[in-house]
C-alpha atoms as a PDB file:
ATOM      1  CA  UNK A   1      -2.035  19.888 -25.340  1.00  0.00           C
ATOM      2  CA  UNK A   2      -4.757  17.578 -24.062  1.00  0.00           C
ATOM      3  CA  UNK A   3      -3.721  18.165 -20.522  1.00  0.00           C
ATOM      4  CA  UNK A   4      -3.467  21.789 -20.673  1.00  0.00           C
ATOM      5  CA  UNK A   5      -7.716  21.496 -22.338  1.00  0.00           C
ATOM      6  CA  UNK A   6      -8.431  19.306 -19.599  1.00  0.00           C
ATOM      7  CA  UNK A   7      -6.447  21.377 -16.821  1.00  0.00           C
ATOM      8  CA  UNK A   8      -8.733  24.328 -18.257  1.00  0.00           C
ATOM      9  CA  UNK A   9     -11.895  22.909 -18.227  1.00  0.00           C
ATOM     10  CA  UNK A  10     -11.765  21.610 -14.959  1.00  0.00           C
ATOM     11  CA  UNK A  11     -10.460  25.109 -13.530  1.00  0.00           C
ATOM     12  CA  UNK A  12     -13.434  27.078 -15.220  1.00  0.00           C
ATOM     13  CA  UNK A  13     -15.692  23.983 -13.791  1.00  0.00           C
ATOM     14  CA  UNK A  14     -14.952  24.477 -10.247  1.00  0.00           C
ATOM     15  CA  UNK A  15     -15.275  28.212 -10.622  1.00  0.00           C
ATOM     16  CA  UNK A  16     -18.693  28.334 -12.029  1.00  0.00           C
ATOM     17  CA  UNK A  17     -19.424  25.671  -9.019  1.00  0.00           C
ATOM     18  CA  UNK A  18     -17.770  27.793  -6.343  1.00  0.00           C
ATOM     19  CA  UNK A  19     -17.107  30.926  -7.361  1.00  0.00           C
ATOM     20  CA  UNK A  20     -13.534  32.841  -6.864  1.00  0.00           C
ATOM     21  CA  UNK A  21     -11.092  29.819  -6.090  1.00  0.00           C
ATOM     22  CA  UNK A  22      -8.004  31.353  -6.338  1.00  0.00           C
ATOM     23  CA  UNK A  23      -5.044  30.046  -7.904  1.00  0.00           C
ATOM     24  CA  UNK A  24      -5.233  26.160  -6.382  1.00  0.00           C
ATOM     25  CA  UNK A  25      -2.383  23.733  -7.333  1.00  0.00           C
ATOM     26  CA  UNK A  26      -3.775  20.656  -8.794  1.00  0.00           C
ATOM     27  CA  UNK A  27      -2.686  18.420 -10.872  1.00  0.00           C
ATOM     28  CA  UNK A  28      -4.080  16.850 -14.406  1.00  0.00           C
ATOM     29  CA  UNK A  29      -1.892  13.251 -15.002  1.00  0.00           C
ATOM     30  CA  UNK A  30      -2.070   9.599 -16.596  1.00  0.00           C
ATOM     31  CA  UNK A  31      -3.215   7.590 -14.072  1.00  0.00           C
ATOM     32  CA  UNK A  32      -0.736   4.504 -13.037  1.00  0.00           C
ATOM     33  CA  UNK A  33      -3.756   2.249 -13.628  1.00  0.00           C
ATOM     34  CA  UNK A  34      -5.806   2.495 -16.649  1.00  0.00           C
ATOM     35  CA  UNK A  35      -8.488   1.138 -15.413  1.00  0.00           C
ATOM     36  CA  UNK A  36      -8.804   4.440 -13.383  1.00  0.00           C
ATOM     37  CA  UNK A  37      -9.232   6.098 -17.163  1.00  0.00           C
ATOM     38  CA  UNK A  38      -7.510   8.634 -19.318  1.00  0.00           C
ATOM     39  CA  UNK A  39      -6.717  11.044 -16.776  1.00  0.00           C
ATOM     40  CA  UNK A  40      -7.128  12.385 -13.721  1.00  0.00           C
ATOM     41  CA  UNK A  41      -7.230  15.657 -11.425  1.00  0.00           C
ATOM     42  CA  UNK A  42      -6.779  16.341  -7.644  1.00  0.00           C
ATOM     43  CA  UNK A  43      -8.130  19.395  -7.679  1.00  0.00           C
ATOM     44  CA  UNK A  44     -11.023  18.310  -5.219  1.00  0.00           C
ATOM     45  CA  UNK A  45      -8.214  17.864  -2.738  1.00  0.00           C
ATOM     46  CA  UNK A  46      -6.429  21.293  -3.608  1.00  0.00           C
ATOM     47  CA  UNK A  47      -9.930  22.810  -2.598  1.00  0.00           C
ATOM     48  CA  UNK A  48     -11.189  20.749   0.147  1.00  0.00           C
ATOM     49  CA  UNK A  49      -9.061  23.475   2.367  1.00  0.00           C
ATOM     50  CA  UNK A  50     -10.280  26.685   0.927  1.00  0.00           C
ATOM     51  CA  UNK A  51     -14.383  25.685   0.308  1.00  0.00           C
ATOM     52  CA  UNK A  52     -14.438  23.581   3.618  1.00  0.00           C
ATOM     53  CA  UNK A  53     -16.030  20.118   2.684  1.00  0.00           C
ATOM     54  CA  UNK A  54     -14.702  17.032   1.865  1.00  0.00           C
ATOM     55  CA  UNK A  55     -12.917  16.062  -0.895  1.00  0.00           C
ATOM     56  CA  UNK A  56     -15.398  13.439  -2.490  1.00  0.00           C
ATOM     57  CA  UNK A  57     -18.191  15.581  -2.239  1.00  0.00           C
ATOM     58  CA  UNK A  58     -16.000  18.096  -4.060  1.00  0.00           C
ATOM     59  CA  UNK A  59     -14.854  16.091  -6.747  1.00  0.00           C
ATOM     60  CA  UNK A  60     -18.797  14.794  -6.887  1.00  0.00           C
ATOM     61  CA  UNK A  61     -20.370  18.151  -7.220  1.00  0.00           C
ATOM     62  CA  UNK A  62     -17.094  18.887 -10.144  1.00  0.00           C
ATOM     63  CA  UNK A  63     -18.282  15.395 -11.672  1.00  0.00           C
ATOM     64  CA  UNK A  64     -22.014  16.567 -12.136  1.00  0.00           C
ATOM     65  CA  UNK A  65     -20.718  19.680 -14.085  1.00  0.00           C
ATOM     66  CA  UNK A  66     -18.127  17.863 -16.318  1.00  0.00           C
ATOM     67  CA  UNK A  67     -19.962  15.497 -17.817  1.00  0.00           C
ATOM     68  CA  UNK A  68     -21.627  17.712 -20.009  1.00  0.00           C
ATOM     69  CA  UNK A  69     -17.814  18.298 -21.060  1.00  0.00           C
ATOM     70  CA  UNK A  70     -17.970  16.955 -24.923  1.00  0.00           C
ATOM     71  CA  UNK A  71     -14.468  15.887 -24.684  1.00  0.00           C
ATOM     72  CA  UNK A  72     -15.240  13.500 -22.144  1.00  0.00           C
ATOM     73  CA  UNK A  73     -16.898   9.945 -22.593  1.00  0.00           C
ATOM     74  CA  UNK A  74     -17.042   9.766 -18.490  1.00  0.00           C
ATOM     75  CA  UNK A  75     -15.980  11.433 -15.797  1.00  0.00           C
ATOM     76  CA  UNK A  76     -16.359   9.771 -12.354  1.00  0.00           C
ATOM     77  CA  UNK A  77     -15.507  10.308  -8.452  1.00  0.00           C
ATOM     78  CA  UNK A  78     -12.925   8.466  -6.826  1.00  0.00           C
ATOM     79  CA  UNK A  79     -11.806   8.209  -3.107  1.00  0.00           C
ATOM     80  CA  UNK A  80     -10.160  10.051  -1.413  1.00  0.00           C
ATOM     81  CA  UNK A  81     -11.309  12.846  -4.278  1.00  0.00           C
ATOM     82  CA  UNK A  82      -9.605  12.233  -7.662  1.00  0.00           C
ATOM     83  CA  UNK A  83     -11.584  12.924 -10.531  1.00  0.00           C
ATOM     84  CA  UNK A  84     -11.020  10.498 -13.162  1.00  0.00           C
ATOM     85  CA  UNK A  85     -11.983  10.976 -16.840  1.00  0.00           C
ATOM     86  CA  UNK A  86     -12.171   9.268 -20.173  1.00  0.00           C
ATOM     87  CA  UNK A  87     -11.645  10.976 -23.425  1.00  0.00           C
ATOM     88  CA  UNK A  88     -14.552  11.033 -26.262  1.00  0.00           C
ATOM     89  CA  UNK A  89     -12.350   9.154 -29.354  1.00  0.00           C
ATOM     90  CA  UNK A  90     -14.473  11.048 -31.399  1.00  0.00           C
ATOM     91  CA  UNK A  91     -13.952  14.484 -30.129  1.00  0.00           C
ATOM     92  CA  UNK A  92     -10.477  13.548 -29.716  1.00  0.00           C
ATOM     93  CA  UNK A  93      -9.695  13.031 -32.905  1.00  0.00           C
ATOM     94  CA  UNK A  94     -11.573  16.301 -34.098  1.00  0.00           C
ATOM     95  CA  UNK A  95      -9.380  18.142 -31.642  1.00  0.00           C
ATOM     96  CA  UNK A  96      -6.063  16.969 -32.893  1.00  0.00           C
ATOM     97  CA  UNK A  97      -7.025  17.410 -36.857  1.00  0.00           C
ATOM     98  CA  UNK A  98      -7.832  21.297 -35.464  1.00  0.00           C
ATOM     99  CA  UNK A  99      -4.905  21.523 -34.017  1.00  0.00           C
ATOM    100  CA  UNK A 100      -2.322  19.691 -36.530  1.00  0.00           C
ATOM    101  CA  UNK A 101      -4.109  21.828 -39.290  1.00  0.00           C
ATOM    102  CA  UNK A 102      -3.222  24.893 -38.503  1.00  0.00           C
ATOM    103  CA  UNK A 103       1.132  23.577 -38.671  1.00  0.00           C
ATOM    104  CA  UNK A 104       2.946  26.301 -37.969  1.00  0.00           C
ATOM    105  CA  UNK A 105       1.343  27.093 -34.440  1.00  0.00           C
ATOM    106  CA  UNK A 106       1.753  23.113 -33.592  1.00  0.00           C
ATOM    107  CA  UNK A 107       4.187  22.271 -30.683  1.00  0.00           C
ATOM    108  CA  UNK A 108       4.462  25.760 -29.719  1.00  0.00           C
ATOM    109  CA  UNK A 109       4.569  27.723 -26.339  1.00  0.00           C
ATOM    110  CA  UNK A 110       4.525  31.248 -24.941  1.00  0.00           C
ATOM    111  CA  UNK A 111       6.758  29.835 -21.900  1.00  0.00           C
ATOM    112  CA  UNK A 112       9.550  32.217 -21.436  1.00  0.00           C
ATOM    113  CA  UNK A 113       7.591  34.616 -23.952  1.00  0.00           C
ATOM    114  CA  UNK A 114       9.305  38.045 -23.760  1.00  0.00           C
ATOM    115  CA  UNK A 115      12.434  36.743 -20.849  1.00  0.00           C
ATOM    116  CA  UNK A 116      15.992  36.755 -22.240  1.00  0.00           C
ATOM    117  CA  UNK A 117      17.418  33.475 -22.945  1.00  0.00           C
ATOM    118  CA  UNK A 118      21.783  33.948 -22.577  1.00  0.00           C
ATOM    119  CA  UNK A 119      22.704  31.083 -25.158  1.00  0.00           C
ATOM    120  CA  UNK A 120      26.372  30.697 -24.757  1.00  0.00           C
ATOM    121  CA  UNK A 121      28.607  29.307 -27.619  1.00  0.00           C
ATOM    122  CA  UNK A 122      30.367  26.226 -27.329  1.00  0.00           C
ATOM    123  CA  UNK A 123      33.898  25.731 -27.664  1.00  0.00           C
ATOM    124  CA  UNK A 124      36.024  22.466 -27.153  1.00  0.00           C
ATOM    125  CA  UNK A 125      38.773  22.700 -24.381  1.00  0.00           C
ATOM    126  CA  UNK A 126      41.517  21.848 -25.870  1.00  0.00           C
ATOM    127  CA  UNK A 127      43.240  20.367 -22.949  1.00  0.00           C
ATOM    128  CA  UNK A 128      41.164  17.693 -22.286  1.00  0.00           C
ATOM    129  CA  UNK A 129      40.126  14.857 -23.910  1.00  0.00           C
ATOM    130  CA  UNK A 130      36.072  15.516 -25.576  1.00  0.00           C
ATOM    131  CA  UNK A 131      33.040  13.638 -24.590  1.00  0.00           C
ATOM    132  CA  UNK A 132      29.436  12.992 -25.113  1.00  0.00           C
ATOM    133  CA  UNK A 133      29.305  15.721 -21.632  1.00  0.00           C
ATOM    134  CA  UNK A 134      31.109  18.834 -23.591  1.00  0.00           C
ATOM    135  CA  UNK A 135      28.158  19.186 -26.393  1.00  0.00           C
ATOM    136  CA  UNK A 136      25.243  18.990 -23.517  1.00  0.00           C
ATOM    137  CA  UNK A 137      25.726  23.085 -23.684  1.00  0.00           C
ATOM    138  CA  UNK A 138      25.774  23.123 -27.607  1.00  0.00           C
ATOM    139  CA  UNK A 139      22.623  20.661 -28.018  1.00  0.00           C
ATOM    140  CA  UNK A 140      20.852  22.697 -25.298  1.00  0.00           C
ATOM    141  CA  UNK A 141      22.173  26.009 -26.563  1.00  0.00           C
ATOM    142  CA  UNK A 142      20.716  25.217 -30.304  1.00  0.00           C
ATOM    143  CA  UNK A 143      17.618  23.961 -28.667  1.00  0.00           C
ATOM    144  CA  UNK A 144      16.953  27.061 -27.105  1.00  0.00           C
ATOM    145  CA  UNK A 145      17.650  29.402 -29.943  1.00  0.00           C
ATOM    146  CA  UNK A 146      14.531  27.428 -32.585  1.00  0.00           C
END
């Protein structure tokens, strides 16, 4: 939820920077240390290649444009060229009562949107003696189908 927000905003940031950048692969994750903040992006690194200049100055130039991101508190530059952000509380909060309000769209996806799923049915072999490893298909199965 948050991540996919933040994956966006950084994506459409970089593009009104640079222009067309493609499809680069970058990530948006927790940082091991949390003194690094909330999260943080490599997508300075995923472009160093394609706009030809170095990472920090990337993720510097990104920095300038995202902090006028509301649902940021700060965003800041780290070496080698990780972006690092903190989230606004506030706007935060405001987010996740839009998004828990409207209850029937919460927690869900268009992944796999239009593919067919093959959801198998389960039955017990007989022959054998049954454990925790015969319902992984049935548990999986019923997962898939809701």
């Amino acid at each position: 939820m948050i991540r996919e927000d933040i994956r966006k905003i950084v994506r459409n940031a970089a593009e009104k920077k640079f222009g067309n950048i493609g499809e680069p692969v970058f990530t948006v994750e927790v940082p091991e240390n949390s003194e690094h903040g909330d999260y943080s992006t490599n997508i300075a690194m995923a472009l160093a290649r394609t706009i030809k200049k170095n990472p920090l100055e990337i993720a510097a130039l990104l920095t300038e444009s995202l902090k006028a991101e509301k649902l940021f508190s700060s965003v800041a530059a780290a070496p080698p060229g990780f972006i690092n952000f903190r989230l606004n509380e506030v706007n935060l909060l405001s987010e996740i009562q839009k998004k828990l309000k409207n209850k029937k769209a919460f927690g869900k996806t268009n992944v796999g949107k239009g593919k067919t799923v093959l959801v198998e049915y389960f039955q017990l072999n007989i022959a054998k003696r049954p454990h925790v490893g015969h319902l992984r298909s049935a548990v999986i199965g019923d997962a898939l189908k809701r």
